[in-house]
PDB file of N, CA and C in Angstrom:
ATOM      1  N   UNK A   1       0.847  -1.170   0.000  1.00  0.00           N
ATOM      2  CA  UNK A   1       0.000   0.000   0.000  1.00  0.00           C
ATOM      3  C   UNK A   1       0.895   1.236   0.000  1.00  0.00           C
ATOM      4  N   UNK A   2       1.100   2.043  -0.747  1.00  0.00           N
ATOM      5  CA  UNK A   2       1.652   3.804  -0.960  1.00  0.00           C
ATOM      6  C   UNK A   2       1.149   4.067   0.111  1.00  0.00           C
ATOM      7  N   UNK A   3       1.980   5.100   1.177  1.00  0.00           N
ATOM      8  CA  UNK A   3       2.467   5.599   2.043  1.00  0.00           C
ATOM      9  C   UNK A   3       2.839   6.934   1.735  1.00  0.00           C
ATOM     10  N   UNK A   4       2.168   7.357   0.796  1.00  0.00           N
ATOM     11  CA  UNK A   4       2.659   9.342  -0.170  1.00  0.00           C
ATOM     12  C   UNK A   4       1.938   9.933   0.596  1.00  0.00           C
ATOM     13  N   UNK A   5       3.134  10.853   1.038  1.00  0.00           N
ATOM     14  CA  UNK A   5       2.658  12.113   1.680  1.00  0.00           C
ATOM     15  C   UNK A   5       1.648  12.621   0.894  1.00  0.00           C
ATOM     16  N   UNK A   6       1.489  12.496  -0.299  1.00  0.00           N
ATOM     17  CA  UNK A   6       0.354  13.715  -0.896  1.00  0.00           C
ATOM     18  C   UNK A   6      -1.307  13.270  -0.366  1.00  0.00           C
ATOM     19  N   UNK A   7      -1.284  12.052   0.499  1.00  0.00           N
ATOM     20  CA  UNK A   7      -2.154  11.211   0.956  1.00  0.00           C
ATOM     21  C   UNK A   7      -2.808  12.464   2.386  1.00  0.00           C
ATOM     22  N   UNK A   8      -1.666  12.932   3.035  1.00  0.00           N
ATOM     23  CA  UNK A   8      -1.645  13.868   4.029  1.00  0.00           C
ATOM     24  C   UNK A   8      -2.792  14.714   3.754  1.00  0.00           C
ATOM     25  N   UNK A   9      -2.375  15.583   2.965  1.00  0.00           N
ATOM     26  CA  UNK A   9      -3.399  16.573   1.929  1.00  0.00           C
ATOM     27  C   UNK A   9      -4.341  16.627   2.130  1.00  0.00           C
ATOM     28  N   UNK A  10      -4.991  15.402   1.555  1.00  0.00           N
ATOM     29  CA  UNK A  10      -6.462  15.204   1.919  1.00  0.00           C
ATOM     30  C   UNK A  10      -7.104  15.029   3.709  1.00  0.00           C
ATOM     31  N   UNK A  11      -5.525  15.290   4.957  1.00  0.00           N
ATOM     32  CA  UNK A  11      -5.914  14.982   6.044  1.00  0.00           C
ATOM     33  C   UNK A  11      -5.982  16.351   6.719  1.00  0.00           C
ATOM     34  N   UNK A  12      -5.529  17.340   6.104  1.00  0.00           N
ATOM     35  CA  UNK A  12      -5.294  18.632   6.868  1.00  0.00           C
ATOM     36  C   UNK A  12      -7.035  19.184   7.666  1.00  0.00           C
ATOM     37  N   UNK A  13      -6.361  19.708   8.642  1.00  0.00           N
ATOM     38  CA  UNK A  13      -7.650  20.171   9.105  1.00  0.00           C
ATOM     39  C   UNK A  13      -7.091  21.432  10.091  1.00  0.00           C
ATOM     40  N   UNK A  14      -8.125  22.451  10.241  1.00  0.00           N
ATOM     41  CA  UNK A  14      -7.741  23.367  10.567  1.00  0.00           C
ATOM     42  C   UNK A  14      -8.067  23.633  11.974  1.00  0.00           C
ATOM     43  N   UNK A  15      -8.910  22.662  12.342  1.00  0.00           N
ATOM     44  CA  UNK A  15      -9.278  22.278  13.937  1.00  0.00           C
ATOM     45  C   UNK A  15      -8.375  21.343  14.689  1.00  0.00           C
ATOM     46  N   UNK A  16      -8.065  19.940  13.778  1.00  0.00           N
ATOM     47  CA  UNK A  16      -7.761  18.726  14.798  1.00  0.00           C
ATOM     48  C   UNK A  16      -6.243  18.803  14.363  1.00  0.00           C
ATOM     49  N   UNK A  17      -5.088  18.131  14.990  1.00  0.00           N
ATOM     50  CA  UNK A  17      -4.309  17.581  14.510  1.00  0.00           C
ATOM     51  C   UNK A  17      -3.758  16.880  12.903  1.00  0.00           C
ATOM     52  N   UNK A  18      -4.943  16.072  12.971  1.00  0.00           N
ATOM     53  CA  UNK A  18      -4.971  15.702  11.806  1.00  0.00           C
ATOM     54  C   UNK A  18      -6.517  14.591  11.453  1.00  0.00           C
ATOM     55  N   UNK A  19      -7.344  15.128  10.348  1.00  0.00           N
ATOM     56  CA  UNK A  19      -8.591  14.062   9.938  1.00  0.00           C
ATOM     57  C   UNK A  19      -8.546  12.746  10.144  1.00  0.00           C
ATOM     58  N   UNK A  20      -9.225  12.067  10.773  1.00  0.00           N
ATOM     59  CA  UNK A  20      -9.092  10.905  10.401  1.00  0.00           C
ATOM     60  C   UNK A  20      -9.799   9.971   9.334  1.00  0.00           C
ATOM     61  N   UNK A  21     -10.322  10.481   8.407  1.00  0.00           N
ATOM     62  CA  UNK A  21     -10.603  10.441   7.124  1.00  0.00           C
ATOM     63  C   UNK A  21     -10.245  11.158   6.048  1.00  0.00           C
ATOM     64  N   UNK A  22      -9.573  10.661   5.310  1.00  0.00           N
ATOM     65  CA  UNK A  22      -9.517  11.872   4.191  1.00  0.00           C
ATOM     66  C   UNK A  22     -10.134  12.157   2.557  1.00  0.00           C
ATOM     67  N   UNK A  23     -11.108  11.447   3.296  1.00  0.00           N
ATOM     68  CA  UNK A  23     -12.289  11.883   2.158  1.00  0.00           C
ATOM     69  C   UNK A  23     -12.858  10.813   1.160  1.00  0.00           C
ATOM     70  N   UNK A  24     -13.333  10.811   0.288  1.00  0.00           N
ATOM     71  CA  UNK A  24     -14.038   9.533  -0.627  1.00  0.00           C
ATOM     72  C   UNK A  24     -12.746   8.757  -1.145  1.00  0.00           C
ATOM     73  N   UNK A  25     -11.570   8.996  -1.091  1.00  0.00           N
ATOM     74  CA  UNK A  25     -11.101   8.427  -2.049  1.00  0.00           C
ATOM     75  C   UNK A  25      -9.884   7.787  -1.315  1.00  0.00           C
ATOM     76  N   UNK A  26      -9.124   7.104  -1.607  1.00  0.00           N
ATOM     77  CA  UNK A  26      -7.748   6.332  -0.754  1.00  0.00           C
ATOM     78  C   UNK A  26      -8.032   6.161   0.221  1.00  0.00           C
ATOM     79  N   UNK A  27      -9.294   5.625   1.238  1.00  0.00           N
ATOM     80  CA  UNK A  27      -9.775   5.513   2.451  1.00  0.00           C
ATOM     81  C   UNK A  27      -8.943   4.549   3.171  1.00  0.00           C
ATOM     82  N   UNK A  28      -8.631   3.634   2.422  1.00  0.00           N
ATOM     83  CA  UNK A  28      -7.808   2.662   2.872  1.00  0.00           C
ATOM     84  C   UNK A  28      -6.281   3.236   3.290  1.00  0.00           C
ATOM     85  N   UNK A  29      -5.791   4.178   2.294  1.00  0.00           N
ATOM     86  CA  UNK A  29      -4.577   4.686   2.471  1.00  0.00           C
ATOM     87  C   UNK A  29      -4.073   5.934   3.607  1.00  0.00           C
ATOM     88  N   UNK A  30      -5.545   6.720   3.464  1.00  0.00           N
ATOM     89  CA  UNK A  30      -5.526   7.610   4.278  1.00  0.00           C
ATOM     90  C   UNK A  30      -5.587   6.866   5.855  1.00  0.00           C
ATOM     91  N   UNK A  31      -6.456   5.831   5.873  1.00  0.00           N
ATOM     92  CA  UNK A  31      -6.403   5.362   7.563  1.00  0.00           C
ATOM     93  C   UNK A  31      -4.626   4.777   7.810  1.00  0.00           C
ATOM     94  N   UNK A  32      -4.284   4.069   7.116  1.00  0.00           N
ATOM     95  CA  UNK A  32      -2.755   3.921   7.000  1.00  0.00           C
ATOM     96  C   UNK A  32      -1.793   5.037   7.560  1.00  0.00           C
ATOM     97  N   UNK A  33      -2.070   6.108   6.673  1.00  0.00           N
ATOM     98  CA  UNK A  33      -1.459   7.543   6.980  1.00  0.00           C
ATOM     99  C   UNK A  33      -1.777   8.043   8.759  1.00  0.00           C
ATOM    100  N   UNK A  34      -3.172   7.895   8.843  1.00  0.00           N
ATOM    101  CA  UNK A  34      -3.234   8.283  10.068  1.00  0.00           C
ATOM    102  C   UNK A  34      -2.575   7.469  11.720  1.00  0.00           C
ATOM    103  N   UNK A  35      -2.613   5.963  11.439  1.00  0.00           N
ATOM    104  CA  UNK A  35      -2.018   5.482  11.704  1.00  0.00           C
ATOM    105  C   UNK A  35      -0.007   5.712  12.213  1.00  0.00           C
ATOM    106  N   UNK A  36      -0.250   5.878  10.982  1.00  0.00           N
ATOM    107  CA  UNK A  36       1.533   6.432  10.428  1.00  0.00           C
ATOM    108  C   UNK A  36       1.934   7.528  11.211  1.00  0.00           C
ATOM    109  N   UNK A  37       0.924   8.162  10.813  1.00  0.00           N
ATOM    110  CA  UNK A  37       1.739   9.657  11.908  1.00  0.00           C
ATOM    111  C   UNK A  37       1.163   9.621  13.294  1.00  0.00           C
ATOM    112  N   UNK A  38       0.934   8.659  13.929  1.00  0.00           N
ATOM    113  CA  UNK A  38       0.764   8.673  15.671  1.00  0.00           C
ATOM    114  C   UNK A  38       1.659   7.555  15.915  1.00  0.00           C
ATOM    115  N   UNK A  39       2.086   6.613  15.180  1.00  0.00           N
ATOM    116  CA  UNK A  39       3.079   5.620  15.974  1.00  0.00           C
ATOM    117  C   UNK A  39       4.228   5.999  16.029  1.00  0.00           C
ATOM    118  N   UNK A  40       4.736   6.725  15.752  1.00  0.00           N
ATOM    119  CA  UNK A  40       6.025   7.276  15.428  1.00  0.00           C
ATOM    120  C   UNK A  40       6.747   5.944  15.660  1.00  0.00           C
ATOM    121  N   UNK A  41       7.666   5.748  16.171  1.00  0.00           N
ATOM    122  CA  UNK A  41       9.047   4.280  16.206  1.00  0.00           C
ATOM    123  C   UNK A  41       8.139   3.089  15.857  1.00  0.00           C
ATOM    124  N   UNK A  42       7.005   2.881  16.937  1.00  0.00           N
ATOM    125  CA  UNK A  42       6.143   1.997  17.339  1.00  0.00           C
ATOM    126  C   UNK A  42       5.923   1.064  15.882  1.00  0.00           C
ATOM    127  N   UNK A  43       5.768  -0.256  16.046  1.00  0.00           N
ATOM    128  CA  UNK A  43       5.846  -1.003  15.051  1.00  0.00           C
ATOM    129  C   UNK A  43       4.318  -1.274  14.638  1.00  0.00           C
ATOM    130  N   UNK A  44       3.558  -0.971  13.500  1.00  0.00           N
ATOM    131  CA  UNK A  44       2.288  -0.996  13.215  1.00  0.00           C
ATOM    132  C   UNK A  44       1.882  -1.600  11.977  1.00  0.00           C
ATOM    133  N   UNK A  45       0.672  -1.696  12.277  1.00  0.00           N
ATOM    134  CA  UNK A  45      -0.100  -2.862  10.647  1.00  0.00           C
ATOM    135  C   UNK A  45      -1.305  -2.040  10.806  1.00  0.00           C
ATOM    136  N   UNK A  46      -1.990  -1.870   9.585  1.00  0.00           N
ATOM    137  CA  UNK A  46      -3.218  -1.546   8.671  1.00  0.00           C
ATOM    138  C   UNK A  46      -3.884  -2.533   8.571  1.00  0.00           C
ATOM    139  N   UNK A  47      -5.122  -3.019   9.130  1.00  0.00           N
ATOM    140  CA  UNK A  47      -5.851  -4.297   8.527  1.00  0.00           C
ATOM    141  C   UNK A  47      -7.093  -3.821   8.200  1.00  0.00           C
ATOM    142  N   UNK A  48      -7.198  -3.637   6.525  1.00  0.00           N
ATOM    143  CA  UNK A  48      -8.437  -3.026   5.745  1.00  0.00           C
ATOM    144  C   UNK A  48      -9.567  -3.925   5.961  1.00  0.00           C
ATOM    145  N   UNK A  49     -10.204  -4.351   6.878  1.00  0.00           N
ATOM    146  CA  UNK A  49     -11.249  -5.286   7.000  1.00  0.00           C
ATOM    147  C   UNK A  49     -12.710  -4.931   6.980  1.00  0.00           C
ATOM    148  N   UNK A  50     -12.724  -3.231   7.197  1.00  0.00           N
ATOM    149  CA  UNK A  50     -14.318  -3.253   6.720  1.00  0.00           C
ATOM    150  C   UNK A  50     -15.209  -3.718   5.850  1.00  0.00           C
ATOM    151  N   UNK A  51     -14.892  -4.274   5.022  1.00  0.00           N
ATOM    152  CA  UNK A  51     -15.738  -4.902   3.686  1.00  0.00           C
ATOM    153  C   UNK A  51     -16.453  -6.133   4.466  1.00  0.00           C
ATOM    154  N   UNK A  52     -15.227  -6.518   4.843  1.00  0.00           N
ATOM    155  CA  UNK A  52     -15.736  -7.772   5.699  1.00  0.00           C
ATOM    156  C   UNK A  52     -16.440  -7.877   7.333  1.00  0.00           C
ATOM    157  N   UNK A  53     -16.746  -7.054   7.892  1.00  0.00           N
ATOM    158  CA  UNK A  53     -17.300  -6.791   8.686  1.00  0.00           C
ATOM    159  C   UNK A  53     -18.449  -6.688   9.190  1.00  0.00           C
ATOM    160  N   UNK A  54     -19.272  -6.621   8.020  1.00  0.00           N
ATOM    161  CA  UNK A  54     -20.917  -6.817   8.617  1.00  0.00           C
ATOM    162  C   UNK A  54     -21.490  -7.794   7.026  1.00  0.00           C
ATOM    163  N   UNK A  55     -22.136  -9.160   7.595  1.00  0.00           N
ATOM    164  CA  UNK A  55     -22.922  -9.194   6.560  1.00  0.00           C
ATOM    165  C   UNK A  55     -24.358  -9.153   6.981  1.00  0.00           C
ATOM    166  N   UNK A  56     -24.831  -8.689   5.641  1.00  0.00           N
ATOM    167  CA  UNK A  56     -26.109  -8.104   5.167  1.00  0.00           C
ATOM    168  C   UNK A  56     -27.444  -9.464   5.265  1.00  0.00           C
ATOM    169  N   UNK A  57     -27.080 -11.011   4.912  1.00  0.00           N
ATOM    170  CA  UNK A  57     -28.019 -11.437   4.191  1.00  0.00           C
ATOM    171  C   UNK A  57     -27.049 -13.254   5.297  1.00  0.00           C
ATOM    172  N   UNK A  58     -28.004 -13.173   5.733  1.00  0.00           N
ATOM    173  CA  UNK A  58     -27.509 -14.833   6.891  1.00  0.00           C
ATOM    174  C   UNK A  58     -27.477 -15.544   5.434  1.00  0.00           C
ATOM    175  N   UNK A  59     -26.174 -16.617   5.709  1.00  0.00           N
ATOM    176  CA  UNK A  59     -26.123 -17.675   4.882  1.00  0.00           C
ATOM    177  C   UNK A  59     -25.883 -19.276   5.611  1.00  0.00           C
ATOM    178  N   UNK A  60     -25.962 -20.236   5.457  1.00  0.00           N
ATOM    179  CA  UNK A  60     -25.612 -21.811   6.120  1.00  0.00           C
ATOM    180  C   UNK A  60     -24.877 -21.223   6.930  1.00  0.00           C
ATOM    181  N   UNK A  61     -23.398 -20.752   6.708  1.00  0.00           N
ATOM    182  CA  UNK A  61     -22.676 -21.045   7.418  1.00  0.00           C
ATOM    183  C   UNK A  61     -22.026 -19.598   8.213  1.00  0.00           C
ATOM    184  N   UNK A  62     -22.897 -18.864   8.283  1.00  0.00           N
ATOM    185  CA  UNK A  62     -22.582 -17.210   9.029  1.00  0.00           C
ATOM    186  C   UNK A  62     -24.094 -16.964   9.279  1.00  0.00           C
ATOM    187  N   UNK A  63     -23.897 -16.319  10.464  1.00  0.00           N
ATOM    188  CA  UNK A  63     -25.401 -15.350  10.686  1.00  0.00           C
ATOM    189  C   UNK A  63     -25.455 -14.372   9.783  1.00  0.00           C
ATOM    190  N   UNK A  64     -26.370 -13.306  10.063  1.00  0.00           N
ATOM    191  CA  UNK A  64     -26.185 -11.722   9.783  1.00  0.00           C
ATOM    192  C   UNK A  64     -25.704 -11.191  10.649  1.00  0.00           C
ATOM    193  N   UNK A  65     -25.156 -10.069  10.583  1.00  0.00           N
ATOM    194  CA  UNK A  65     -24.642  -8.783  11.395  1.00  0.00           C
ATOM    195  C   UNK A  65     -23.496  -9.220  11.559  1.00  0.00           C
ATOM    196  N   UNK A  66     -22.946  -9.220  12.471  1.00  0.00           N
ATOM    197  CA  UNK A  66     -21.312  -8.683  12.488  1.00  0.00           C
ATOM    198  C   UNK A  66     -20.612 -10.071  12.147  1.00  0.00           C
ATOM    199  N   UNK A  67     -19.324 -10.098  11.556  1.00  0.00           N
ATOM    200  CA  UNK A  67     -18.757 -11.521  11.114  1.00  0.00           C
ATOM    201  C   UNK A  67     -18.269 -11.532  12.198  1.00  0.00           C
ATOM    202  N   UNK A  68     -17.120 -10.571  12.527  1.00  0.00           N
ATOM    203  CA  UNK A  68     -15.829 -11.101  13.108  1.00  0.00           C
ATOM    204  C   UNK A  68     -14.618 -12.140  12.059  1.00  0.00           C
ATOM    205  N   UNK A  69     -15.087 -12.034  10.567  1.00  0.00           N
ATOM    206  CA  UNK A  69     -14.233 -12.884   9.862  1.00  0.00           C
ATOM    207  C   UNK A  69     -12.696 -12.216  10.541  1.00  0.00           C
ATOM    208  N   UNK A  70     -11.822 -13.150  10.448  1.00  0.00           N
ATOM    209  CA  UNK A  70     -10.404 -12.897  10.394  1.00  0.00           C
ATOM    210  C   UNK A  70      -9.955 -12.982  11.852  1.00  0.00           C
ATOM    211  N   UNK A  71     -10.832 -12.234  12.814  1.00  0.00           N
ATOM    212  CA  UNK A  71     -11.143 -12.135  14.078  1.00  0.00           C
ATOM    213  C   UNK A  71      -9.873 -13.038  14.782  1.00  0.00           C
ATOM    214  N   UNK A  72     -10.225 -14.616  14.601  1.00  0.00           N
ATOM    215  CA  UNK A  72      -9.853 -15.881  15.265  1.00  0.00           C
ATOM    216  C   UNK A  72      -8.287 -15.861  14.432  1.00  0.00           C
ATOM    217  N   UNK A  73      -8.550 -15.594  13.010  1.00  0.00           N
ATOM    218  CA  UNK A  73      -6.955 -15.620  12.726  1.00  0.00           C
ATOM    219  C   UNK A  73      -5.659 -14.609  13.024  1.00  0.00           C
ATOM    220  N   UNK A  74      -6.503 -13.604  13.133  1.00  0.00           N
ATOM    221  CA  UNK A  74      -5.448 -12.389  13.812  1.00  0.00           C
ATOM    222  C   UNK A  74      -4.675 -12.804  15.088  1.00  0.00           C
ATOM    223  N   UNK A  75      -6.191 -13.493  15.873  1.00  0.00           N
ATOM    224  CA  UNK A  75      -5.517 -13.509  17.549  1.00  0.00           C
ATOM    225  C   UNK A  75      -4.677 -14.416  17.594  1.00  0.00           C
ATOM    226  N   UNK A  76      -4.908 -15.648  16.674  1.00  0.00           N
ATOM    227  CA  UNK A  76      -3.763 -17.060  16.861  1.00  0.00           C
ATOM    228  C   UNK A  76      -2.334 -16.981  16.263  1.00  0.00           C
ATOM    229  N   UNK A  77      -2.526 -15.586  15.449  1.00  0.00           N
ATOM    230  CA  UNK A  77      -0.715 -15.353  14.549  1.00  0.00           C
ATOM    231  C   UNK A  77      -0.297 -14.751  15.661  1.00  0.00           C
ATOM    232  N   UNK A  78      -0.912 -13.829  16.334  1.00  0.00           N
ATOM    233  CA  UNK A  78      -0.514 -12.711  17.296  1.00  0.00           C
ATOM    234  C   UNK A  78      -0.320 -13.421  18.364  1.00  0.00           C
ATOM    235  N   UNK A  79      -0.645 -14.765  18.942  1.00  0.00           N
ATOM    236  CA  UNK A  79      -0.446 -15.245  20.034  1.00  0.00           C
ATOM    237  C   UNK A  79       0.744 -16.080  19.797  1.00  0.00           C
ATOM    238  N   UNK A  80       1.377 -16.313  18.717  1.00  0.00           N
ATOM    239  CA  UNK A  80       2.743 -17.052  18.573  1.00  0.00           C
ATOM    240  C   UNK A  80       4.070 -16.308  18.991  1.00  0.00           C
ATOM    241  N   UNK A  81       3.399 -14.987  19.613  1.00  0.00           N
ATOM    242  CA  UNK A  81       4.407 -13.966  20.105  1.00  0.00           C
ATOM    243  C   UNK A  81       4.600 -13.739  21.426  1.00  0.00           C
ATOM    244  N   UNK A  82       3.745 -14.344  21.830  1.00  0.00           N
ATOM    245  CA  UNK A  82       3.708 -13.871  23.206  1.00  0.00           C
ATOM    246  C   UNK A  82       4.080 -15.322  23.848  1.00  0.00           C
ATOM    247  N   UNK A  83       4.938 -14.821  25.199  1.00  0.00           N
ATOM    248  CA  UNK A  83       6.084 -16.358  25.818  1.00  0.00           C
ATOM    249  C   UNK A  83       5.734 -17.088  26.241  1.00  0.00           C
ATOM    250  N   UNK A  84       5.510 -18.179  26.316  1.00  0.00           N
ATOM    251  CA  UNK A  84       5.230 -19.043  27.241  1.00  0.00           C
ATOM    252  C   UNK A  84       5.368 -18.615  28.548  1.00  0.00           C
TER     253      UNK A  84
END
């Protein structure tokens, strides 16, 4: 995912620090950005998962409303880090 400052641009605001949206377009990139400029050293990940986040229409094997897809796989990579 591009990490261009010109991404900023679309974050300026003349109230906050900085938007945390920057508008219809690179939504994905702009939350990245915002991200970006509060971790400073801090080691960070982007996980674009809203798409997947609510379904609309129950099927066999999911309800409706919220998935939680990915949910279970995030926590079990992330738990191979932490010590015994």
């Amino acid at each position: 995912m591009p990490l261009g400052e010109e991404y900023l641009e679309q974050m300026r605001s003349q109230i906050a620090d900085l938007l945390n949206a920057g508008g219809r377009y690179g939504g994905s990139v702009t939350a990245a950005m915002f991200l970006k400029e509060f971790a400073g050293q801090t080691p960070w990940i982007h996980l674009d998962i809203a798409g997947t986040a609510w379904i609309d229409d129950a099927k066999p094997w999911i309800a409706r409303g919220p998935s939680g897809i990915g949910v279970r796989s995030i926590f079990e990579w992330a738990r191979q880090f932490i010590p015994a």
